[in-house]
N, C-alpha and C. Protein backbone atom coordinates (compact mmCIF):
# COMPACT_ATOMS: atom_id res chain seq x y z
N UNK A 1 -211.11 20.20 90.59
CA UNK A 1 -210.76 21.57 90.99
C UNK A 1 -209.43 21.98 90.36
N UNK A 2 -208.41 20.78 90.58
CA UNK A 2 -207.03 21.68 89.97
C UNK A 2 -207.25 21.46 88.30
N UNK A 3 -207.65 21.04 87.38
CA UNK A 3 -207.82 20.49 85.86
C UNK A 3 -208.45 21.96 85.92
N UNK A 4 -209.85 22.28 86.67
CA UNK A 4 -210.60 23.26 86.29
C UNK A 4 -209.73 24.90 86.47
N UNK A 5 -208.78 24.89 87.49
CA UNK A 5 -207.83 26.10 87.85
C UNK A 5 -207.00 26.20 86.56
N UNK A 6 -206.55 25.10 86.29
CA UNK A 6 -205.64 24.87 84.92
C UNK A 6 -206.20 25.60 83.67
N UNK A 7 -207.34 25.15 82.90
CA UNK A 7 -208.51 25.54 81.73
C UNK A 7 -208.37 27.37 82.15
N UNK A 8 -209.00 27.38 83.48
CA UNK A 8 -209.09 28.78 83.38
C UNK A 8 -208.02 29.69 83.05
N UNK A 9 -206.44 29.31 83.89
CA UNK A 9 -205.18 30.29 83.51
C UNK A 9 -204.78 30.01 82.48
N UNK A 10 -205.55 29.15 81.33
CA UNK A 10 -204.60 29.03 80.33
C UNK A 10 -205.73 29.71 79.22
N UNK A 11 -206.96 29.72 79.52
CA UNK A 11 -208.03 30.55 78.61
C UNK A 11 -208.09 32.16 78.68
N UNK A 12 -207.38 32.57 80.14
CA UNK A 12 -207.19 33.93 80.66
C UNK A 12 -205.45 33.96 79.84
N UNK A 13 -205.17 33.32 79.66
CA UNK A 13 -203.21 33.38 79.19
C UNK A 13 -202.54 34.56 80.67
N UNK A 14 -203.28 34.06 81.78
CA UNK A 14 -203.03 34.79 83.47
C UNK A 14 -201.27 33.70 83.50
N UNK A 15 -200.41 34.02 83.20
CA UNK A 15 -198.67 33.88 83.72
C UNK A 15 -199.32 34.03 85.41
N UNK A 16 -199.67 35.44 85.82
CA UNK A 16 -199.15 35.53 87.17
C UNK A 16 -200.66 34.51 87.95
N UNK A 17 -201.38 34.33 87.58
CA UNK A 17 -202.12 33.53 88.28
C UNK A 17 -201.63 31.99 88.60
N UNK A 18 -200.45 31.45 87.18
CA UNK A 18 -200.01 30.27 87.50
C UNK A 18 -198.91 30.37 88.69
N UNK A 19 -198.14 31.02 88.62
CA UNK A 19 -197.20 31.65 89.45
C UNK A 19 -197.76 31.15 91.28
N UNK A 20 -198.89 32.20 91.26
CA UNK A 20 -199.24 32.12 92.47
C UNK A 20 -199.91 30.51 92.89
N UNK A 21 -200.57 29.63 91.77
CA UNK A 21 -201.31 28.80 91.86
C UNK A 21 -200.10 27.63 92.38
N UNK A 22 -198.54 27.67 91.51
CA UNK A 22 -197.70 27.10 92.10
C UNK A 22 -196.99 27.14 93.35
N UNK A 23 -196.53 28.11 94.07
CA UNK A 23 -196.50 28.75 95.42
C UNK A 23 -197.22 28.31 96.28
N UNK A 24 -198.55 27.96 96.13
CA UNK A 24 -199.55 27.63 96.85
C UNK A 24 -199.49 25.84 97.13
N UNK A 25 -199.51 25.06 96.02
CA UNK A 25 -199.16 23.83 96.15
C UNK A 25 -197.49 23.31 96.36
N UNK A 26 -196.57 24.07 96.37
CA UNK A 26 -195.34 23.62 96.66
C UNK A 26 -195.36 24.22 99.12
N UNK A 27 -196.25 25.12 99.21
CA UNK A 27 -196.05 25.56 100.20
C UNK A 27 -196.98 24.07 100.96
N UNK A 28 -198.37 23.86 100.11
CA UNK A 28 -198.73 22.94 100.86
C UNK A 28 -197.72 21.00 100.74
N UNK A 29 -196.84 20.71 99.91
CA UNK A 29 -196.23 19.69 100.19
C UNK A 29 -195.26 19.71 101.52
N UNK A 30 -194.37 21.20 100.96
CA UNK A 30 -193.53 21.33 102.38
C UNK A 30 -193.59 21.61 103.47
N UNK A 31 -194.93 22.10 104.13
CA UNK A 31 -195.85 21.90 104.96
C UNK A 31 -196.59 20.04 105.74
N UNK A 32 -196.73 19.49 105.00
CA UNK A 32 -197.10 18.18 104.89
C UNK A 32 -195.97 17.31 105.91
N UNK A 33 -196.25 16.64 106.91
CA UNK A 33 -195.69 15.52 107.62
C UNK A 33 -196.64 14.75 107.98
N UNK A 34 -195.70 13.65 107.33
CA UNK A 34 -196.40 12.41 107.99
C UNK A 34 -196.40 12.22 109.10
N UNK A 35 -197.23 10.59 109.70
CA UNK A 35 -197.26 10.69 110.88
C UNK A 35 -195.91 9.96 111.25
N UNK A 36 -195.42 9.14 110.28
CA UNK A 36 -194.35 8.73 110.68
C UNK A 36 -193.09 9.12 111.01
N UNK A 37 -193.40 10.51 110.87
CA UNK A 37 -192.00 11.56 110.41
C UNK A 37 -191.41 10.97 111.54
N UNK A 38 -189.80 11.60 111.92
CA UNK A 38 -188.88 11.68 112.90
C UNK A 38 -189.44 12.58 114.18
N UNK A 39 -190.13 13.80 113.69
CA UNK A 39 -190.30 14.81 114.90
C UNK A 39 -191.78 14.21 115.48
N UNK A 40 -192.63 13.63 114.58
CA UNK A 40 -193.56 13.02 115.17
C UNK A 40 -193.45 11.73 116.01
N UNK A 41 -192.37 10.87 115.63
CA UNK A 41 -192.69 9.87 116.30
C UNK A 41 -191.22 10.38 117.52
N UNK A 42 -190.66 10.61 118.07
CA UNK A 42 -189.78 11.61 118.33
C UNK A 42 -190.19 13.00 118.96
N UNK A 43 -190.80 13.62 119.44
CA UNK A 43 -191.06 14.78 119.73
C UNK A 43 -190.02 15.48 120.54
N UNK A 44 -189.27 16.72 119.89
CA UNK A 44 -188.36 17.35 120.31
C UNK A 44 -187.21 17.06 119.87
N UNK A 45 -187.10 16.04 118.86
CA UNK A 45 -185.77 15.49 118.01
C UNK A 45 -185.64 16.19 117.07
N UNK A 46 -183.95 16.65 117.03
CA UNK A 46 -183.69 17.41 115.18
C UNK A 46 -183.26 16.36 114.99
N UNK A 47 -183.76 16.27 113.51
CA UNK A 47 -183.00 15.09 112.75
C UNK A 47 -181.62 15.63 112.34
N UNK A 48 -181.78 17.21 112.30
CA UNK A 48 -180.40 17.46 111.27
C UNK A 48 -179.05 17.82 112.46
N UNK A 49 -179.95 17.78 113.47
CA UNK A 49 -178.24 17.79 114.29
C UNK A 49 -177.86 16.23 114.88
N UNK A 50 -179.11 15.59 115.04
CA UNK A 50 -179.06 14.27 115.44
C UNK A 50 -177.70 13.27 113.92
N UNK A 51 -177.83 13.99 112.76
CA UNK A 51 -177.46 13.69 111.54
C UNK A 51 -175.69 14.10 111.96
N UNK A 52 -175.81 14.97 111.92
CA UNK A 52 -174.41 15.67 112.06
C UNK A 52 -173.49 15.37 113.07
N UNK A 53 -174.41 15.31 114.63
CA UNK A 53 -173.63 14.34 115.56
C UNK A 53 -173.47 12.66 115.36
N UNK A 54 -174.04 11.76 114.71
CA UNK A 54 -173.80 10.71 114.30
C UNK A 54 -172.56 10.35 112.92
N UNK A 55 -172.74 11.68 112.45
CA UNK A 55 -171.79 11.87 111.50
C UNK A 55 -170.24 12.26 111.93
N UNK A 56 -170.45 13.13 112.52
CA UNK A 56 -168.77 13.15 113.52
C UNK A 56 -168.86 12.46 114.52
N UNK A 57 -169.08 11.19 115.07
CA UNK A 57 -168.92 9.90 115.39
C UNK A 57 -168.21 9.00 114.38
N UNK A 58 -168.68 9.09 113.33
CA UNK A 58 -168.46 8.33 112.32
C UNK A 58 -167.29 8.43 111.90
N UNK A 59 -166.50 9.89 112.06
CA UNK A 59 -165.90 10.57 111.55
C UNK A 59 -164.54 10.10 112.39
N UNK A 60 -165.06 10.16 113.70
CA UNK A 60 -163.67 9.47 114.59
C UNK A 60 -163.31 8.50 114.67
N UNK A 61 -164.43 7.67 114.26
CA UNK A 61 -163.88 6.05 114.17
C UNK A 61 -163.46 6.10 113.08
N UNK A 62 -163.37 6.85 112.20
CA UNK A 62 -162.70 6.41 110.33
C UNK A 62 -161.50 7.14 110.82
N UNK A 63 -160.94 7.75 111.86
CA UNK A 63 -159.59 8.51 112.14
C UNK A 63 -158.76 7.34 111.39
N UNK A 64 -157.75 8.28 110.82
CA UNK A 64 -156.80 7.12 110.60
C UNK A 64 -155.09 7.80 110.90
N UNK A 65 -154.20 6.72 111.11
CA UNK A 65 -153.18 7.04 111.40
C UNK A 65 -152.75 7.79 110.37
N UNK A 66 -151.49 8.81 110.04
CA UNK A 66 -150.89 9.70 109.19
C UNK A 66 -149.44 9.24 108.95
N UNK A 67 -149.30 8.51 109.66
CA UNK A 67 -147.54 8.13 109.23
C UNK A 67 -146.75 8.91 109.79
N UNK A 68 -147.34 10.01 110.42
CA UNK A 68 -145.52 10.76 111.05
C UNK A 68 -146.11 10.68 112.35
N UNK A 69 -144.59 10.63 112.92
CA UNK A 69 -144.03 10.18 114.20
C UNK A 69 -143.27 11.87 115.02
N UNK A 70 -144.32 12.23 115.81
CA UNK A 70 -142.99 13.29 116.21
C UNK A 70 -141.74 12.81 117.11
N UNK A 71 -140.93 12.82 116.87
CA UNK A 71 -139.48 12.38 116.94
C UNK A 71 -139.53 12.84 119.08
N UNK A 72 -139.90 14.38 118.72
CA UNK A 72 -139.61 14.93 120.27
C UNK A 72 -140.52 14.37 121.44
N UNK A 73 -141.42 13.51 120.74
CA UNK A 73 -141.86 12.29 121.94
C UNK A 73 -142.04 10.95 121.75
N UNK A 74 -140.72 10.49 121.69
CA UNK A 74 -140.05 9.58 122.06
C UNK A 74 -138.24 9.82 122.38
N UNK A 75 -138.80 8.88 123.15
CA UNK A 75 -137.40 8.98 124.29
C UNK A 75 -136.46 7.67 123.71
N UNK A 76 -135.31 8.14 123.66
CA UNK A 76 -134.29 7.76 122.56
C UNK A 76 -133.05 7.30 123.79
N UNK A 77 -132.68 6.33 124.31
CA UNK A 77 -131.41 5.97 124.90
C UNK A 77 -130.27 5.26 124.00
N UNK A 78 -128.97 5.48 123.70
CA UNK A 78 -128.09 4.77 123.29
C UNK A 78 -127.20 3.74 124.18
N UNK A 79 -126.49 2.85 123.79
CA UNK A 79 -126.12 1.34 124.65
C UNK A 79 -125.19 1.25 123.31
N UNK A 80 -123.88 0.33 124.24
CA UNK A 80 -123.14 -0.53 123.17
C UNK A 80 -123.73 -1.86 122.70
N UNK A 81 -123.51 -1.44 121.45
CA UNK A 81 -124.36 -3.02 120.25
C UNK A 81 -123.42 -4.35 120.65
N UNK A 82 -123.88 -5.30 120.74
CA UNK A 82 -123.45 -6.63 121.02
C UNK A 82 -122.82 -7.09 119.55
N UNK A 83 -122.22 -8.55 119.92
CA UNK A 83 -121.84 -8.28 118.47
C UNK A 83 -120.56 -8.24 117.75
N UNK A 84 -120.07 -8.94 116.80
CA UNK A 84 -118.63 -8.54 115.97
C UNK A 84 -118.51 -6.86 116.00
N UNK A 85 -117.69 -6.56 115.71
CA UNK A 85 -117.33 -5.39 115.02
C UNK A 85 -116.28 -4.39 115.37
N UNK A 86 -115.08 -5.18 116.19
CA UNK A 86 -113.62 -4.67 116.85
C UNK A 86 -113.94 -3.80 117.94
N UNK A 87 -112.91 -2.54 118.05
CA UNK A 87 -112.74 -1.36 118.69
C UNK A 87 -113.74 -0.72 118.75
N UNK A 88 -114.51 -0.79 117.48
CA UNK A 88 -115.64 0.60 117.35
C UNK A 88 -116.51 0.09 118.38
N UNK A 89 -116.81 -1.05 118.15
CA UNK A 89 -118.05 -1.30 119.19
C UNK A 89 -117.95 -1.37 120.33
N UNK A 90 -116.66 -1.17 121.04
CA UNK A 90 -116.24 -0.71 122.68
C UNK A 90 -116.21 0.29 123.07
N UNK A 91 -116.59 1.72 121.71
CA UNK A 91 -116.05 2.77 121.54
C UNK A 91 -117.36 3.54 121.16
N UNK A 92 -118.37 3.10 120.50
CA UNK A 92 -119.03 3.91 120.05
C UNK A 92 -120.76 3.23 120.94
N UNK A 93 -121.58 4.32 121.41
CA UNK A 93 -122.76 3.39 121.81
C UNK A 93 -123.96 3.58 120.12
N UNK A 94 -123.97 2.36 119.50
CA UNK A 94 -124.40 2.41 118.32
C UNK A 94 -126.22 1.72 118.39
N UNK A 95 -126.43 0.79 119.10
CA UNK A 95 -127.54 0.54 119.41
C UNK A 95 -128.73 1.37 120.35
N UNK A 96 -129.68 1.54 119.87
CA UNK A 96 -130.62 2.56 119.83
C UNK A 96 -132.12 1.95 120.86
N UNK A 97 -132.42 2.45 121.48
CA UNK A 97 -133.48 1.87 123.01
C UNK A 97 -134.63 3.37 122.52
N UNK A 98 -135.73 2.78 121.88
CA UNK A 98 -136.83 3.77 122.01
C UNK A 98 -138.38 3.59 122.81
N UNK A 99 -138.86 4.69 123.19
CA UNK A 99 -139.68 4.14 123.63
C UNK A 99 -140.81 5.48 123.61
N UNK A 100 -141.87 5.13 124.09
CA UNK A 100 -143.03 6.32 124.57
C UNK A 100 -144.22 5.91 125.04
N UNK A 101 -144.89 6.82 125.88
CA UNK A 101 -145.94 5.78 126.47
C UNK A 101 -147.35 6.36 125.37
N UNK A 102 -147.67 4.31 125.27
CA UNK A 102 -148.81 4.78 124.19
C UNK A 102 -149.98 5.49 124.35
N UNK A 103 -150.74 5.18 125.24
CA UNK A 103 -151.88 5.80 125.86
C UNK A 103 -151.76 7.62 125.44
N UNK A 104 -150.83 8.08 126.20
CA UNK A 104 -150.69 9.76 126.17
C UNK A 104 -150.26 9.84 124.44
N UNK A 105 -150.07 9.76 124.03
CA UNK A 105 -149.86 9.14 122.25
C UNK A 105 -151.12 10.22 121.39
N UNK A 106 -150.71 11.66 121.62
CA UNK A 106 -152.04 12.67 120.97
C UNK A 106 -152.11 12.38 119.08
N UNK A 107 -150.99 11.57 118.77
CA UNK A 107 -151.17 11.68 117.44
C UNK A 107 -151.40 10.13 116.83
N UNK A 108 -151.89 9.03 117.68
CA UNK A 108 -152.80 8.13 117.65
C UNK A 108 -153.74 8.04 117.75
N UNK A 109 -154.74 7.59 116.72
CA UNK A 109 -156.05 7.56 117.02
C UNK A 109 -156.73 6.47 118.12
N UNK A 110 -157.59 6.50 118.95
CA UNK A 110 -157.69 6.04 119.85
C UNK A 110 -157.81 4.77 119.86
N UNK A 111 -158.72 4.43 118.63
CA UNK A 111 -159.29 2.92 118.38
C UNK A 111 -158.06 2.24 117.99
N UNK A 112 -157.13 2.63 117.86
CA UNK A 112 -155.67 2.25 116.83
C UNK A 112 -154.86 1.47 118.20
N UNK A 113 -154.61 2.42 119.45
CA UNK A 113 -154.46 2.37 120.77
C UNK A 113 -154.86 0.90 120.68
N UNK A 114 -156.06 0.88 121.08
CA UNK A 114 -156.77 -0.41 121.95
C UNK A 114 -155.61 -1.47 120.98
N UNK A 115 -156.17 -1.37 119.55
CA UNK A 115 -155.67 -2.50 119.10
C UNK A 115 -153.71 -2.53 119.20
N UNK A 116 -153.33 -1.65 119.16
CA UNK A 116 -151.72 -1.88 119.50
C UNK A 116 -151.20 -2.45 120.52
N UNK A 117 -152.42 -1.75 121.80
CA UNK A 117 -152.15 -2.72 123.10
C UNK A 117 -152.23 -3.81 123.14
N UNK A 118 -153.30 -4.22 122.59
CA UNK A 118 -153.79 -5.66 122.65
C UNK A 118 -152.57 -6.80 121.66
N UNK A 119 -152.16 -6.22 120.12
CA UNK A 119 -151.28 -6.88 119.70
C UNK A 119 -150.29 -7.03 120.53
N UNK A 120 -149.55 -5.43 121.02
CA UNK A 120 -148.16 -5.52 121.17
C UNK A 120 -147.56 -5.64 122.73
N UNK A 121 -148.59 -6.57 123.31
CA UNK A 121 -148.06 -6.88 124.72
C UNK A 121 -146.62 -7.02 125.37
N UNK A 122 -146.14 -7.69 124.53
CA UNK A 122 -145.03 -7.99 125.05
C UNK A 122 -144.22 -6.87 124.46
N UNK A 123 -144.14 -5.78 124.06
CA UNK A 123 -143.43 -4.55 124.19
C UNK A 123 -144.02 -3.55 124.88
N UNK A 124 -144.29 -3.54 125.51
CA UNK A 124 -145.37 -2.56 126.35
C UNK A 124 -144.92 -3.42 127.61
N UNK A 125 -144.54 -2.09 128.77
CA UNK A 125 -144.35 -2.23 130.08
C UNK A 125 -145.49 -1.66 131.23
N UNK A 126 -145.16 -2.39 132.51
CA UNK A 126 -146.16 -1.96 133.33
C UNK A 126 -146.65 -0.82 133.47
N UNK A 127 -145.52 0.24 132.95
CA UNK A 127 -146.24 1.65 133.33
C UNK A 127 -146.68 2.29 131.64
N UNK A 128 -146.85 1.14 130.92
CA UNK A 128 -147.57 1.58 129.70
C UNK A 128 -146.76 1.97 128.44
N UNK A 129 -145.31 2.08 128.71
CA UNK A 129 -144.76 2.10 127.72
C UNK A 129 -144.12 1.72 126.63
N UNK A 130 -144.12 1.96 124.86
CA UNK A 130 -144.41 1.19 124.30
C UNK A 130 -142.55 1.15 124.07
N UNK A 131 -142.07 -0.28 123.87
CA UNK A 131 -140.23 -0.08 123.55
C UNK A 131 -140.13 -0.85 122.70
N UNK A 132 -139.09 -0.63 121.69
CA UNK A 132 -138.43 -1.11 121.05
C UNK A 132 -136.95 -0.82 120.94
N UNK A 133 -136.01 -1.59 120.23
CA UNK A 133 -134.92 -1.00 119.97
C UNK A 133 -134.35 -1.90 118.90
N UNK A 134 -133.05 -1.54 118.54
CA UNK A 134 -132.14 -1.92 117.33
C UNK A 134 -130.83 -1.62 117.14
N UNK A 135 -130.26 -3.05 117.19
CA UNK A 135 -128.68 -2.82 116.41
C UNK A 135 -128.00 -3.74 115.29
N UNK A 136 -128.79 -3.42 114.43
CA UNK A 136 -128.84 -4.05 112.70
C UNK A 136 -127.61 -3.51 112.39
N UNK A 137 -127.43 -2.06 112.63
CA UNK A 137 -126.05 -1.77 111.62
C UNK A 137 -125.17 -0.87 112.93
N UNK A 138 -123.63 -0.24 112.55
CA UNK A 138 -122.64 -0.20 113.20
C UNK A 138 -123.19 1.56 112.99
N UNK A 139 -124.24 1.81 112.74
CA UNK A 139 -124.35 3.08 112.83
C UNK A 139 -125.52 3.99 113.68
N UNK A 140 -125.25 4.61 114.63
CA UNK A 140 -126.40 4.88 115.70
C UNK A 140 -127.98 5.80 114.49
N UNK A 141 -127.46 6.41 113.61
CA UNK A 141 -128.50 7.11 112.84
C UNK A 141 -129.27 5.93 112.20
N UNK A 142 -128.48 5.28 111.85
CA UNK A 142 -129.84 4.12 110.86
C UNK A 142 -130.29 2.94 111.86
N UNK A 143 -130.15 3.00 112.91
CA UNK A 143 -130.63 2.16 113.96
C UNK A 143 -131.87 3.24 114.60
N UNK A 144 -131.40 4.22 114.77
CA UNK A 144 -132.73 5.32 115.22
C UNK A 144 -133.56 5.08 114.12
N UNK A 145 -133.28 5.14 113.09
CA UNK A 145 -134.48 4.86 111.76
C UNK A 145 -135.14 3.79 111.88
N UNK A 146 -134.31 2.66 111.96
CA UNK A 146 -135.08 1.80 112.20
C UNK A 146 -136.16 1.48 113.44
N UNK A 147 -135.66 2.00 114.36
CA UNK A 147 -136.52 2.10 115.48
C UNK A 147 -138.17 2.52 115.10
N UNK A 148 -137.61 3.69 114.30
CA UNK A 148 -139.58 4.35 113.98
C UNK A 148 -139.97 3.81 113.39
N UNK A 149 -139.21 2.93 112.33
CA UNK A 149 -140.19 2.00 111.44
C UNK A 149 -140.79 0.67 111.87
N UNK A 150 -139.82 0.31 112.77
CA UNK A 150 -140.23 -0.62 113.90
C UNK A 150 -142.07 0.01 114.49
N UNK A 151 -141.95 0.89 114.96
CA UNK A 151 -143.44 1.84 115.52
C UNK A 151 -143.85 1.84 114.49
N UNK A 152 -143.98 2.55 113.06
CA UNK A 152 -144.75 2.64 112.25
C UNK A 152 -145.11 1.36 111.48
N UNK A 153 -144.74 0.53 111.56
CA UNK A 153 -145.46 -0.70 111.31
C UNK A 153 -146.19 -1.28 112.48
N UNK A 154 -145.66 -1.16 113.54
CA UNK A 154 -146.99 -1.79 114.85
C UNK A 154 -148.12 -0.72 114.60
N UNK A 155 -147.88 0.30 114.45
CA UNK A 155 -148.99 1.09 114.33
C UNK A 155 -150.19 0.92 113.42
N UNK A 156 -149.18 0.98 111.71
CA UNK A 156 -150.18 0.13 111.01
C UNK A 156 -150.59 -0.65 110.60
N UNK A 157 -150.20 -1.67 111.87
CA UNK A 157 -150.68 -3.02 111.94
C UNK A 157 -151.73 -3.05 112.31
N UNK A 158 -152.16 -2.31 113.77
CA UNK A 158 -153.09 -1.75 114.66
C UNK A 158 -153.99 -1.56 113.65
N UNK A 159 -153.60 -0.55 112.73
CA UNK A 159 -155.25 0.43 112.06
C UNK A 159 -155.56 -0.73 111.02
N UNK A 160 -155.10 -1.92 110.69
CA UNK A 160 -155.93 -2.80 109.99
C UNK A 160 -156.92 -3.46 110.28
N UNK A 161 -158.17 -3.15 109.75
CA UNK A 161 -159.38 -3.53 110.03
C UNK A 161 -159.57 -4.92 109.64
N UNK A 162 -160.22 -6.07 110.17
CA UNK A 162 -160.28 -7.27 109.72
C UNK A 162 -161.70 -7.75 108.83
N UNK A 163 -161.37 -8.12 107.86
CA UNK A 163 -162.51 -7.97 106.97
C UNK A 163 -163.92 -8.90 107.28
N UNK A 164 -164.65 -8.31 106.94
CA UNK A 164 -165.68 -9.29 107.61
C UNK A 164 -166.05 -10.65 106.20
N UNK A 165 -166.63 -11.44 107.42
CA UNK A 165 -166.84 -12.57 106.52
C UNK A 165 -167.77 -13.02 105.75
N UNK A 166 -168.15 -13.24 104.92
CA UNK A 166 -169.54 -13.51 104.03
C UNK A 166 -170.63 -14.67 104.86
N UNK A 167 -171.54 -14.81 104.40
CA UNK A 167 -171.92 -16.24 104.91
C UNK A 167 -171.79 -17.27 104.11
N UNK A 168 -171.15 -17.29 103.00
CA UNK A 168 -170.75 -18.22 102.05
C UNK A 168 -169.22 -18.65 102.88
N UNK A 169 -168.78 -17.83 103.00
CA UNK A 169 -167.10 -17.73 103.60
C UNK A 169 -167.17 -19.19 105.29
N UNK A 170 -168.82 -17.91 105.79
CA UNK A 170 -168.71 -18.89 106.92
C UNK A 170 -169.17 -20.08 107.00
N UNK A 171 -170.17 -20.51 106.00
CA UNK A 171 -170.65 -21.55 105.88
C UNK A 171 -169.33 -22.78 105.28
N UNK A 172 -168.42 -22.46 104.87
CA UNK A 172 -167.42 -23.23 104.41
C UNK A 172 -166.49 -23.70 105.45
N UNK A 173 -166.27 -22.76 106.21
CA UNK A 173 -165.33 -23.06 107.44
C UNK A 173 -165.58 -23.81 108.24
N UNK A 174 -167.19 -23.59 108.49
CA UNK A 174 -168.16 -24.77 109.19
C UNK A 174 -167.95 -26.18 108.66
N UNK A 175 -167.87 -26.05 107.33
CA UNK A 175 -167.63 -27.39 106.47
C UNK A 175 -166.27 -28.34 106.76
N UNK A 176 -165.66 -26.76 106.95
CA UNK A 176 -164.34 -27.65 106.93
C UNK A 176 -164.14 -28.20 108.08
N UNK A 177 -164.15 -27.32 108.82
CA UNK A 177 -163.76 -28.32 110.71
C UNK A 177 -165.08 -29.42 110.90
N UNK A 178 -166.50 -29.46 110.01
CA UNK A 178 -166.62 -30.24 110.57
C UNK A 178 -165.78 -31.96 109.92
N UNK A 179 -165.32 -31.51 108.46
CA UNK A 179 -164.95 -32.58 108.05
C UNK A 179 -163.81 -32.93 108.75
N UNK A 180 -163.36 -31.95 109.14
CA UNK A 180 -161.64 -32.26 109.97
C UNK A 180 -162.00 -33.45 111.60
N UNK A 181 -162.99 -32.88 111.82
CA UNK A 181 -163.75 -33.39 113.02
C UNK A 181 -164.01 -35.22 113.18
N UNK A 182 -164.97 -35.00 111.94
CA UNK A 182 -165.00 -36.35 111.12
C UNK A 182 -163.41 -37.46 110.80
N UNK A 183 -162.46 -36.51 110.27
CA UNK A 183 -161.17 -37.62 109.97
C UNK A 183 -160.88 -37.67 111.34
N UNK A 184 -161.05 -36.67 112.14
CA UNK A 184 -160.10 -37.17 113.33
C UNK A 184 -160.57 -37.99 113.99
N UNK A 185 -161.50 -38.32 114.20
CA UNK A 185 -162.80 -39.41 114.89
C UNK A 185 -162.69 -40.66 114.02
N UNK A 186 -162.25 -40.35 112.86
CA UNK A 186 -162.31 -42.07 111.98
C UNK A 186 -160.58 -42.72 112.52
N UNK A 187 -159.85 -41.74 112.91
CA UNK A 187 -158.61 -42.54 112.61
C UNK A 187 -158.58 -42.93 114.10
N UNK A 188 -159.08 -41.98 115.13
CA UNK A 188 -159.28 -42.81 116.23
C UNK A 188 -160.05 -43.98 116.30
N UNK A 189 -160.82 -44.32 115.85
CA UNK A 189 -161.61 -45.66 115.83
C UNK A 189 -160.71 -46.40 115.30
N UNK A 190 -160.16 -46.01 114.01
CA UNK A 190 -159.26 -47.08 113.76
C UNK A 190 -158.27 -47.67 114.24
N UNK A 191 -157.04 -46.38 115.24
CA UNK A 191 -156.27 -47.13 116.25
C UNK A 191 -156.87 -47.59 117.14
N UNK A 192 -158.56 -47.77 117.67
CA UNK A 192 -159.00 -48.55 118.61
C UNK A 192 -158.96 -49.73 118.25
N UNK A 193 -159.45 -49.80 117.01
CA UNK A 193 -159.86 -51.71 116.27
C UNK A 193 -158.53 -52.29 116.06
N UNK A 194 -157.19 -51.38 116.22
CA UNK A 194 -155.79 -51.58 115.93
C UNK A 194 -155.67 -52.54 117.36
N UNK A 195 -155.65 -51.78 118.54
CA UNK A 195 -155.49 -51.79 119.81
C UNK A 195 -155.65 -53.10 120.01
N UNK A 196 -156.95 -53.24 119.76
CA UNK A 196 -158.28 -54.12 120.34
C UNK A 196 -157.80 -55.37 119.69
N UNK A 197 -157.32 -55.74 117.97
CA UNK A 197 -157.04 -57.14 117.76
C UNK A 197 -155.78 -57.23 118.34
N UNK A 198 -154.56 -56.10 118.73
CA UNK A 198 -153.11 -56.60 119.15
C UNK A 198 -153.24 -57.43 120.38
N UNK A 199 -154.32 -57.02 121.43
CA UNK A 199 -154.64 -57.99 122.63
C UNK A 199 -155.66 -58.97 122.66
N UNK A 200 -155.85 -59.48 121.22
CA UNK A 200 -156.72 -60.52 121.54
C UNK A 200 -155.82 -61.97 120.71
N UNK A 201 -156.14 -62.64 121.79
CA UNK A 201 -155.13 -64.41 121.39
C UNK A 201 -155.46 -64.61 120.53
């Protein structure tokens, strides 16, 4: 049938008959679902919003930190620095006490959170807040500096993802502890047979 539709629009030199003859078979492909489709096996599923919401999912877990710190939340105390450094340092409070609580933290991404908590326990207080401080130098401005860089490295310590492992990778590790397993078990036998002739007459 279609060879024979063909012969004819091309013996008629009919342009608009091919025209329509194409229209007709492009309407019946895009028409066409399988049975396997999504909406068939699925009934009442869009794929293309189902697409788009899995996609901004995707989108929040790839959040990534930006590097700036707004300054106006964190809370900044000064203290006298311990320490050499005469008069000034009885005189001036040069050491720098920062802190903020991480959780309320709108310009952390969330997944970043979990993992900062989890690293940075022991700077983090009961009511959640994250502290650090510094008195490297005799000057309160470059001790505040240092403070954020102090945060901006826990931070992007946090957003480092840990790489996953091959099975070549893991199959080796297996290798190794079990050989480690092995020496440690031979040298104990051997201080047994050590043991064992020191108490015999």
């Amino acid at each position: 049938m279609f060879c024979r539709c063909i012969r004819l629009a091309l013996s008629a030199n009919n342009t608009h008959f091919l025209k329509n003859f194409h229209a007709i078979q492009v309407s019946r492909t895009e028409g066409y679902k399988s049975k396997l489709s999504l909406e068939n096996l699925y009934p009442g599923s869009a794929s293309s919003s189902a697409f788009e919401h899995s996609y901004s999912i995707n989108s929040k877990e790839e959040e990534q930190f930006s590097g700036f710190i707004p300054t106006e939340k964190i809370d900044f105390t000064f203290t006298r620095s311990s320490g050499g450094g005469g008069q000034n340092v009885n005189k001036v409070s040069t050491k720098v006490n920062a802190r903020f609580h991480l959780q309320s933290a709108t310009w952390i991404p969330d997944w970043i959170k979990e993992k900062v908590q989890e690293q940075q326990k022991y700077h983090i207080n009961k009511e959640g807040y994250l502290m650090v401080s510094s008195e490297k130098t005799r000057k309160q401005v470059l001790n505040k500096a240092d403070c954020m860089d102090q945060i901006r490295s826990m931070i992007y310590k946090g957003a480092v993802k840990p790489k996953e492992q091959s099975p070549q990778e893991l199959a080796r590790i297996a290798k190794g502890k079990g050989k480690f397993q092995r020496e440690v078990l031979r040298k104990k036998r051997m201080h047994s047979e050590k043991k064992k002739f020191r108490y015999d007459p």
